[in-house]
N, C-alpha and C. Protein backbone atom coordinates (compact mmCIF):
# COMPACT_ATOMS: atom_id res chain seq x y z
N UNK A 1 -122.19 -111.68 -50.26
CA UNK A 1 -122.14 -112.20 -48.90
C UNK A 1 -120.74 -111.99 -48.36
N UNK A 2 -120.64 -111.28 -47.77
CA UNK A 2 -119.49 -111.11 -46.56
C UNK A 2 -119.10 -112.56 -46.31
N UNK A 3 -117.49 -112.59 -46.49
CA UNK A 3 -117.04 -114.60 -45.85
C UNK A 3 -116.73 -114.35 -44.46
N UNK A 4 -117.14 -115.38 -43.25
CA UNK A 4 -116.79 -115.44 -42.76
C UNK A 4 -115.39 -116.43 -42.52
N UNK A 5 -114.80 -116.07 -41.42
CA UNK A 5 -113.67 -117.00 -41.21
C UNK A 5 -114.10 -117.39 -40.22
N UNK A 6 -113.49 -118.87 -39.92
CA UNK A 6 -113.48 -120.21 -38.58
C UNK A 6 -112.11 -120.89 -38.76
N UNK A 7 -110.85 -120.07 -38.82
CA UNK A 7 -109.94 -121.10 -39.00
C UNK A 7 -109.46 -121.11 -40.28
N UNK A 8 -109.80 -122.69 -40.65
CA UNK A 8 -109.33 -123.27 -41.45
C UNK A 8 -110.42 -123.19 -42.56
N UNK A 9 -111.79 -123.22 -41.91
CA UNK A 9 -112.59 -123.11 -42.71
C UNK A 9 -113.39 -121.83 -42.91
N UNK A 10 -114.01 -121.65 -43.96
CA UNK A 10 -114.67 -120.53 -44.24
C UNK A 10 -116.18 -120.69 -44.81
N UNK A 11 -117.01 -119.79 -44.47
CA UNK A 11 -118.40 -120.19 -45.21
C UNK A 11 -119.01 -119.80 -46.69
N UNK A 12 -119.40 -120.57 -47.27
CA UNK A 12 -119.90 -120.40 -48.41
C UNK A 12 -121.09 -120.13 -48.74
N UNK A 13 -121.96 -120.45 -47.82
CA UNK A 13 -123.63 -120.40 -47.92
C UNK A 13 -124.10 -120.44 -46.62
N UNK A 14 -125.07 -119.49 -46.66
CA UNK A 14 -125.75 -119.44 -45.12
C UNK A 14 -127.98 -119.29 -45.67
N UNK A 15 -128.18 -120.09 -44.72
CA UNK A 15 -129.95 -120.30 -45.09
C UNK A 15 -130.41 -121.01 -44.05
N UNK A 16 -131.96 -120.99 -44.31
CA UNK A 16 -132.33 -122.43 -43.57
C UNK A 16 -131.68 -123.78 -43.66
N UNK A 17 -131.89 -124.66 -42.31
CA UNK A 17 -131.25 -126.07 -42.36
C UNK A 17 -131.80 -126.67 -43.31
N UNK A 18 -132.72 -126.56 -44.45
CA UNK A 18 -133.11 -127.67 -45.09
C UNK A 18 -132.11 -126.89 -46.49
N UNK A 19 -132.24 -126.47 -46.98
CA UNK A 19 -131.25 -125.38 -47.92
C UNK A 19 -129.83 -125.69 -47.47
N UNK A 20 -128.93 -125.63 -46.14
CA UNK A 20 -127.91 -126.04 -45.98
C UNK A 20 -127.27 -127.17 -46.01
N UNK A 21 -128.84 -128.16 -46.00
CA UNK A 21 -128.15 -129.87 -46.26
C UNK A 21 -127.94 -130.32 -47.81
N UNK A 22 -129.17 -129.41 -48.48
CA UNK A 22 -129.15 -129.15 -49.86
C UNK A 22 -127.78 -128.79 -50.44
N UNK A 23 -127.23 -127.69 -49.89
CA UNK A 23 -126.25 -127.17 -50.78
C UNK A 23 -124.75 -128.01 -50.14
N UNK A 24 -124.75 -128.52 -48.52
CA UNK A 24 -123.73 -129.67 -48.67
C UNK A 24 -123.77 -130.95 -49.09
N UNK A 25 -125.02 -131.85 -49.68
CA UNK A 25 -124.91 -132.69 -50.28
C UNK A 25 -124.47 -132.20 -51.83
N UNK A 26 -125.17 -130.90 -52.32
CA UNK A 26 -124.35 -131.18 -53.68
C UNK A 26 -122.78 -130.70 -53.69
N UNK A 27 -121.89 -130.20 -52.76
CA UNK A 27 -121.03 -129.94 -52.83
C UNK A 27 -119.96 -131.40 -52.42
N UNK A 28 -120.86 -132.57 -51.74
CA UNK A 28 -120.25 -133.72 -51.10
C UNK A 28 -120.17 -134.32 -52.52
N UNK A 29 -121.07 -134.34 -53.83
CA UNK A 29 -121.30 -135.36 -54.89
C UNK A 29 -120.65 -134.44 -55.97
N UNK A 30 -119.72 -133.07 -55.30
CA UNK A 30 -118.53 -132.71 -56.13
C UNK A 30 -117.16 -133.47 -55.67
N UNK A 31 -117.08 -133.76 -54.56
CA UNK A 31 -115.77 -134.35 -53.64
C UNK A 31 -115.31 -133.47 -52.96
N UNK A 32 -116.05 -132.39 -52.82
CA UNK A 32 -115.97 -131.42 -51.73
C UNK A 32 -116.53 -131.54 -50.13
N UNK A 33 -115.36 -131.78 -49.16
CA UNK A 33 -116.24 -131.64 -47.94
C UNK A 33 -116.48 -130.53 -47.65
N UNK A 34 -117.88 -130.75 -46.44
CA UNK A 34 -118.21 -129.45 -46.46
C UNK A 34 -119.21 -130.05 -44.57
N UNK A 35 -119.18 -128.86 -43.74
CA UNK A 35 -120.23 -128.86 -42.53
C UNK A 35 -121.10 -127.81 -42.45
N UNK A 36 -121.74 -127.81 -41.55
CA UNK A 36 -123.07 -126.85 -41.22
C UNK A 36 -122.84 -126.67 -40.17
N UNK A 37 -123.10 -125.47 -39.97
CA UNK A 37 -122.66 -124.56 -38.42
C UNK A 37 -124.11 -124.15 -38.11
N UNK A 38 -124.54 -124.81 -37.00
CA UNK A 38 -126.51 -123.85 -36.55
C UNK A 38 -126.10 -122.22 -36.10
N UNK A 39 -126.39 -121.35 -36.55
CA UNK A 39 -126.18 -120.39 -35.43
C UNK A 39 -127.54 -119.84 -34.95
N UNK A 40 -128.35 -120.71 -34.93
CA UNK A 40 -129.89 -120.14 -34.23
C UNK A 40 -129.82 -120.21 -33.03
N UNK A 41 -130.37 -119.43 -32.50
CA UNK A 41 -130.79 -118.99 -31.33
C UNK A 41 -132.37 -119.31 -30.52
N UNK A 42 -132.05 -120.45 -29.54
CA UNK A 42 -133.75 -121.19 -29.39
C UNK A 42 -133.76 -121.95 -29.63
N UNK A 43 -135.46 -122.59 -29.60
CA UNK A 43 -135.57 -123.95 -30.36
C UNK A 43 -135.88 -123.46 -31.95
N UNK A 44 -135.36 -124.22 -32.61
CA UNK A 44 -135.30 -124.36 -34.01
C UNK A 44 -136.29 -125.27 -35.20
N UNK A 45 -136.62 -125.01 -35.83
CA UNK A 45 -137.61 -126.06 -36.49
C UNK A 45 -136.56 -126.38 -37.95
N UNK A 46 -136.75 -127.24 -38.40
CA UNK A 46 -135.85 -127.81 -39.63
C UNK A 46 -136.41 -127.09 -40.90
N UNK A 47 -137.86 -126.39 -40.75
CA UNK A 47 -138.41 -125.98 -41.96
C UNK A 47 -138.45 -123.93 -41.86
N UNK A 48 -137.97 -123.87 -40.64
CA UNK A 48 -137.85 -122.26 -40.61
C UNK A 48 -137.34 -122.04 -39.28
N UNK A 49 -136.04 -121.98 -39.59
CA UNK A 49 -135.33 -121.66 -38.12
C UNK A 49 -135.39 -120.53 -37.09
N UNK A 50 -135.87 -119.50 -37.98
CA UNK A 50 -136.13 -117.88 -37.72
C UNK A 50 -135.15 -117.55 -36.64
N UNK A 51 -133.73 -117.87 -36.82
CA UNK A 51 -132.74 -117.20 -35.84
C UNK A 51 -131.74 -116.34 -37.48
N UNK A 52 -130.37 -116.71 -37.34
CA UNK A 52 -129.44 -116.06 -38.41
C UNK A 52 -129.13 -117.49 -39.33
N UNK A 53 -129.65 -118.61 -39.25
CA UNK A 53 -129.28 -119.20 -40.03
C UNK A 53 -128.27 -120.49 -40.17
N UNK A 54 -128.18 -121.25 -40.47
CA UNK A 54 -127.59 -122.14 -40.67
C UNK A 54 -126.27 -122.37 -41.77
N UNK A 55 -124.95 -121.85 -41.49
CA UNK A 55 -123.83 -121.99 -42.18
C UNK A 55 -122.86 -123.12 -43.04
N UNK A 56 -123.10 -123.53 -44.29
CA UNK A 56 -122.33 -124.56 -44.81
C UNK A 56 -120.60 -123.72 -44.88
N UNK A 57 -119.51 -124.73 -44.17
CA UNK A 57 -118.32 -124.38 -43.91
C UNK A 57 -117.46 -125.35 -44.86
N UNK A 58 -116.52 -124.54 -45.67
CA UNK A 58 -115.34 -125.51 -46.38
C UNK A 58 -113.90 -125.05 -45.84
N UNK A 59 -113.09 -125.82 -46.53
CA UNK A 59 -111.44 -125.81 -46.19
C UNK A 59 -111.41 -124.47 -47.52
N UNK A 60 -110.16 -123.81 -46.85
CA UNK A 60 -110.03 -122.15 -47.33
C UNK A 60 -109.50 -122.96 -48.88
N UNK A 61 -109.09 -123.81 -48.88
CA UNK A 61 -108.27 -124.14 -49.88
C UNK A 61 -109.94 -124.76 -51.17
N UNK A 62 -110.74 -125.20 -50.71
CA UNK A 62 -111.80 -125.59 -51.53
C UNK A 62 -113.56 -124.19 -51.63
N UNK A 63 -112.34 -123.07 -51.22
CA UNK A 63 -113.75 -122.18 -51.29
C UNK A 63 -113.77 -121.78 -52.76
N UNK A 64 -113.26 -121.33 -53.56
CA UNK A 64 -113.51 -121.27 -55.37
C UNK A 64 -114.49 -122.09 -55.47
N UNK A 65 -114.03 -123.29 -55.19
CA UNK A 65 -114.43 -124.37 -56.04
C UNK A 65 -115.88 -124.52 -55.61
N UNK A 66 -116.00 -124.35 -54.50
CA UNK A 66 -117.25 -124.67 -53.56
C UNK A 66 -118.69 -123.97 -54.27
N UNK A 67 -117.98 -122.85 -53.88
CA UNK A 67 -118.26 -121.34 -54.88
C UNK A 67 -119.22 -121.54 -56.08
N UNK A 68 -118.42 -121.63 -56.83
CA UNK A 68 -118.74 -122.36 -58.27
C UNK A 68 -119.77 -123.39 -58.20
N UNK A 69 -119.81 -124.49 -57.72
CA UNK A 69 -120.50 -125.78 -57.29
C UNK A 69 -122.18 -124.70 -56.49
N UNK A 70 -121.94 -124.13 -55.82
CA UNK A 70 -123.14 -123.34 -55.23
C UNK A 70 -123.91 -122.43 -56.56
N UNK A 71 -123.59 -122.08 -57.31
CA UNK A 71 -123.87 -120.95 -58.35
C UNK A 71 -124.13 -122.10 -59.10
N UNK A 72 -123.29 -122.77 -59.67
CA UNK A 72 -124.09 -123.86 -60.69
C UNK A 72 -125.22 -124.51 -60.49
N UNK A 73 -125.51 -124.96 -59.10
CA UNK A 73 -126.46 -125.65 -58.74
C UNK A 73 -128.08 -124.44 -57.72
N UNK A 74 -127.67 -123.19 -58.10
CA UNK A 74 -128.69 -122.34 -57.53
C UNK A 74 -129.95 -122.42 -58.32
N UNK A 75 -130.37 -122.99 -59.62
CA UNK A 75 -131.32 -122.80 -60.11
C UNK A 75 -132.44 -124.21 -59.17
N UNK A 76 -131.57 -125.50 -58.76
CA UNK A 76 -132.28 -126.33 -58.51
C UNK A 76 -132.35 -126.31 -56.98
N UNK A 77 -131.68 -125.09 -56.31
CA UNK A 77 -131.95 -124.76 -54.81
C UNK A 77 -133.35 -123.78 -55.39
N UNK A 78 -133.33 -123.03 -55.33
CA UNK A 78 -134.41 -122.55 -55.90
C UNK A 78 -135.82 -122.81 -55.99
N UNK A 79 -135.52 -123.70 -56.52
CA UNK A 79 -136.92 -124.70 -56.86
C UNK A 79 -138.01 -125.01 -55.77
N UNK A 80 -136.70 -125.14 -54.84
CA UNK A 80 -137.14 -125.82 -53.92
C UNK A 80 -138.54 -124.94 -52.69
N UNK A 81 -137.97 -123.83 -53.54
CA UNK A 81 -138.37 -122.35 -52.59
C UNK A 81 -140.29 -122.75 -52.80
């Protein structure tokens, strides 16, 4: 995945909104903050946004870590599929 930049922050994961609350709550119950950027286009549904997606954003300084925390926890995003 190509990172984008916003600043200060940068993105780590991009998906549907239900997948993006997923992967910032487990990054919040690392002590990592983290937001969600909508970038859909339209009205949106929470279970299939069908625009580009919904962006979880961290501080440049917590993207490793974030990183890591996303890959460890991909088997139980997954699941969810």
């Amino acid at each position: 995945m190509a990172t984008k930049d916003y600043g200060s922050l940068v993105e780590v994961f991009r998906g549907d909104l239900w997948e993006a609350e997923l992967v910032k709550g487990f990054l919040a119950a690392n002590g990592v903050q983290a937001m969600t950027k909508d970038e859909t286009v339209g009205i949106a549904s929470p279970y299939n946004n069908g625009g580009s997606g919904v962006a979880v954003l961290v501080n440049h300084e917590e993207q490793v870590f974030a990183e890591k925390i996303i890959k460890e926890n991909k088997p139980r995003l997954e699941r969810h599929n």
